[in-house]
Protein backbone atom coordinates (compact mmCIF):
# COMPACT_ATOMS: atom_id res chain seq x y z
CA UNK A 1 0.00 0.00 0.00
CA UNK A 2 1.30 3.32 -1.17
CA UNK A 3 2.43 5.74 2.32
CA UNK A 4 0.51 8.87 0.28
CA UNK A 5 -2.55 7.08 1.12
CA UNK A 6 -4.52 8.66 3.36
CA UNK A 7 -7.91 8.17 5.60
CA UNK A 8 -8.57 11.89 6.24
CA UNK A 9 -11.40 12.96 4.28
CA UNK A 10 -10.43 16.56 4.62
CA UNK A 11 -7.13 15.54 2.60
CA UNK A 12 -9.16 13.66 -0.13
CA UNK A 13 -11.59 16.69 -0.73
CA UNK A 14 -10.69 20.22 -2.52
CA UNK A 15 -13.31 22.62 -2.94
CA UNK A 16 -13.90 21.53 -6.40
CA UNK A 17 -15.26 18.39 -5.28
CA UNK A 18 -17.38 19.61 -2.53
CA UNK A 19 -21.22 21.13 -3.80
CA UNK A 20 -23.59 22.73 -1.30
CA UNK A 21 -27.40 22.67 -1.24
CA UNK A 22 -27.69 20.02 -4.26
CA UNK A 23 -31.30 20.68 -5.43
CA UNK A 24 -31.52 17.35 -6.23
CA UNK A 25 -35.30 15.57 -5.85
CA UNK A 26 -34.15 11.84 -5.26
CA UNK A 27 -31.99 9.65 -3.93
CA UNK A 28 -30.80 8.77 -7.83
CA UNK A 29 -30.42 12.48 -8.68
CA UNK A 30 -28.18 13.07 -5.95
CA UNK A 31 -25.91 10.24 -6.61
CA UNK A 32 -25.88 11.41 -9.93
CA UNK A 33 -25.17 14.70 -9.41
CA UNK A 34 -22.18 13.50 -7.14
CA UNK A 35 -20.26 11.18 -9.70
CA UNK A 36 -20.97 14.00 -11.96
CA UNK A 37 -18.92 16.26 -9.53
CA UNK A 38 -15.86 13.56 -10.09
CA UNK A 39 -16.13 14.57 -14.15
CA UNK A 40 -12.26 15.32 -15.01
CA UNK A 41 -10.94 13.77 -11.69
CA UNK A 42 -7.25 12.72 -12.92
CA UNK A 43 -7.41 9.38 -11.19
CA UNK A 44 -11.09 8.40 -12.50
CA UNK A 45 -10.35 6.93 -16.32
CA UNK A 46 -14.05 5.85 -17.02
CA UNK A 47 -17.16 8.48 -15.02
CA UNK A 48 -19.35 5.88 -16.44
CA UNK A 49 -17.74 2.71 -14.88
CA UNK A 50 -17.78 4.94 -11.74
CA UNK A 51 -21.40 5.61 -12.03
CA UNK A 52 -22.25 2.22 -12.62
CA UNK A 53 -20.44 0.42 -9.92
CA UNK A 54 -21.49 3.11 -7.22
CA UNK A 55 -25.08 2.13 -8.33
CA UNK A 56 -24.49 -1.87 -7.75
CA UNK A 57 -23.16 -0.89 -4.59
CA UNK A 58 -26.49 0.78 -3.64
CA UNK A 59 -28.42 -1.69 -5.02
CA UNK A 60 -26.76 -4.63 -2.53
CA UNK A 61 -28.16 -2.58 0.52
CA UNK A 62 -28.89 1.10 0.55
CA UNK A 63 -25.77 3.49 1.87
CA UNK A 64 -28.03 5.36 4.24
CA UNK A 65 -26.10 4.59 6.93
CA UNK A 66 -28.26 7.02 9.41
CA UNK A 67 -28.52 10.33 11.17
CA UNK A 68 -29.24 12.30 7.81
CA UNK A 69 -25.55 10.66 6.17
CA UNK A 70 -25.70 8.85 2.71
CA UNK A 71 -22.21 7.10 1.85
CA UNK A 72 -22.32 5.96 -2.06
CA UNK A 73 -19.09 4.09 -2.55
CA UNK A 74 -17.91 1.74 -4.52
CA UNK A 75 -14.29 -0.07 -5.40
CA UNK A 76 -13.76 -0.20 -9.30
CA UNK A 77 -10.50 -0.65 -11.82
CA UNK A 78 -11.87 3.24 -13.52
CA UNK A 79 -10.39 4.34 -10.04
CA UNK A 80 -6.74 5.11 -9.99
CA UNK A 81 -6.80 6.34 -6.49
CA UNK A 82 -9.29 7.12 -3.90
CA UNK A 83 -11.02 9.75 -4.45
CA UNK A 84 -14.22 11.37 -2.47
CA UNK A 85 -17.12 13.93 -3.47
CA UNK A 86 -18.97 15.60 -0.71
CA UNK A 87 -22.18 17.43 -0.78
CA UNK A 88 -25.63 18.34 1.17
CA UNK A 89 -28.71 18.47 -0.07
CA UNK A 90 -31.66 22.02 0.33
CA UNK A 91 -33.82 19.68 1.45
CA UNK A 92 -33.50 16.34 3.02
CA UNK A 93 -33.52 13.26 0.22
CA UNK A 94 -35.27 9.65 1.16
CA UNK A 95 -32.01 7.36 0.97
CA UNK A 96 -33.44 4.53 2.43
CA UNK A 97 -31.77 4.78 5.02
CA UNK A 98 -31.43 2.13 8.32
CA UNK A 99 -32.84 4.34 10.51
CA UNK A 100 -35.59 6.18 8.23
CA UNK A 101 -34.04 9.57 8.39
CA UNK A 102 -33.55 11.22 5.06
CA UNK A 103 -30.25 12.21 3.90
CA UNK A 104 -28.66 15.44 3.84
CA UNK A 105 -25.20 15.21 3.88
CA UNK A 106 -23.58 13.11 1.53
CA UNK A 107 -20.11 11.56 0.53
CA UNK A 108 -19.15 9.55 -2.16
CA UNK A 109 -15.69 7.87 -2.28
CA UNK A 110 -14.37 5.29 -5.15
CA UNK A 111 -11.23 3.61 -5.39
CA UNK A 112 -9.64 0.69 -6.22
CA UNK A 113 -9.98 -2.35 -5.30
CA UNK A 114 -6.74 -2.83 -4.08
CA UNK A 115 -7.44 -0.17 -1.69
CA UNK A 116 -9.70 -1.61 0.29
CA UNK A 117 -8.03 -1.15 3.97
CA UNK A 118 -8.18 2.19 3.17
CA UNK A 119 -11.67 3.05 1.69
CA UNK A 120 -13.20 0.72 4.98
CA UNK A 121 -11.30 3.35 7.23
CA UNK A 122 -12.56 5.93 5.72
CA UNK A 123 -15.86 5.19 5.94
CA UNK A 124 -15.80 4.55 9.61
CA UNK A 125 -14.12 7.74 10.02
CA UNK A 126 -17.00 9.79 8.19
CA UNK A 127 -19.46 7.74 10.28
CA UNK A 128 -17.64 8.59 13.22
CA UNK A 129 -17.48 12.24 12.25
CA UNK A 130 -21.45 13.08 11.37
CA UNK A 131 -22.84 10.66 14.41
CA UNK A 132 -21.90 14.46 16.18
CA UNK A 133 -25.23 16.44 15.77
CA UNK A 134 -23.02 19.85 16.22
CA UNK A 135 -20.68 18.43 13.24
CA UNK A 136 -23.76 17.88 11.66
CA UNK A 137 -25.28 21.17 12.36
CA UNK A 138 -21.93 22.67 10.88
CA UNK A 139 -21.43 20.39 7.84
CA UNK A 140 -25.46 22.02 6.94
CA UNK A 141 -24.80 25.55 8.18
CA UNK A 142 -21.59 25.58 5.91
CA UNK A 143 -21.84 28.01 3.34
CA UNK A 144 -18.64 27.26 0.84
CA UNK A 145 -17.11 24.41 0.03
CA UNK A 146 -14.27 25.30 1.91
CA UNK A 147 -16.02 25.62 5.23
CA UNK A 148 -17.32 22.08 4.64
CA UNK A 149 -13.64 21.32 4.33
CA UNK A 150 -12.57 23.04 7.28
CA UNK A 151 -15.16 21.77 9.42
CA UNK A 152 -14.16 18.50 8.07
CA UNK A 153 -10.52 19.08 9.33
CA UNK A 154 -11.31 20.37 12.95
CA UNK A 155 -13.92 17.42 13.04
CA UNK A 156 -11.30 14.73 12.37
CA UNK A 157 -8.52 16.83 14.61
CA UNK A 158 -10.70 15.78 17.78
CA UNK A 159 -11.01 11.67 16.88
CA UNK A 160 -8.69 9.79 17.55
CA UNK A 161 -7.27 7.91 15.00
């Protein structure tokens, strides 16, 4: 495994990647709208491949994990690298989700499959991260992408690893 990996989201996210109050109406839309955001990524060869194995994922068991987060992922060879979108939503988006609660904050990640360890990690740590209702509160309240991003970085600064 390479050392530049990395299982801070704030270091996988630029403000590029991050959107604020998607508009979109559904749970489709929204993932849509989030692969879409990946669209010239240098380590994503195929956006389509992407798309498609993001939506296999979701169809194995919905990525509403709970407490308003959605966590499309998937693990595909059109990923170079592991890579993550972020976004919230204007209003909150049916995911599915184990606990009922619609979706507002979002975060896709993709990668390959060889990095695995990583992209699990990840995942926990984002779970980890919005289970806080004043992270939460934040992560909605942010304005720019690169509040999300900070808040994101002062966030993981008080987990431990």
């Amino acid at each position: 495994m390479p050392t530049t990996q990395t299982t801070k989201i704030s270091q996988l996210l630029d403000p590029e990647h991050v959107r604020i109050g998607l508009a979109e109406p559904s749970k489709t839309a929204v993932i849509n709208a989030l692969v879409d955001v990946l669209a010239g990524h240098g380590a994503i060869s195929r956006l389509d491949d992407v798309r498609a194995a993001i939506f296999a994922r979701e169809e194995k068991m919905s990525t509403g994990v709970g407490k308003g987060l959605g966590l499309p992922h998937a693990k595909t060879p059109a990923a170079s690298n592991t890579v993550a979108a972020f976004a919230t939503t204007d209003e909150p988006v049916d995911f599915g989700a184990v606990d009922d609660v619609p979706v507002q904050i979002l975060l896709l990640l993709v990668g390959p499959e060889e990095h695995k360890s990583q992209h699990v990690k990840i995942l926990g740590r984002i779970s980890r991260l919005v289970s806080r209702e004043p992270l939460r509160e934040r992560l909605l309240d942010a304005e720019t992408p690169e509040a999300v991003i900070k808040t994101l970085r002062e966030g993981e600064a008080a987990l431990r690893s």
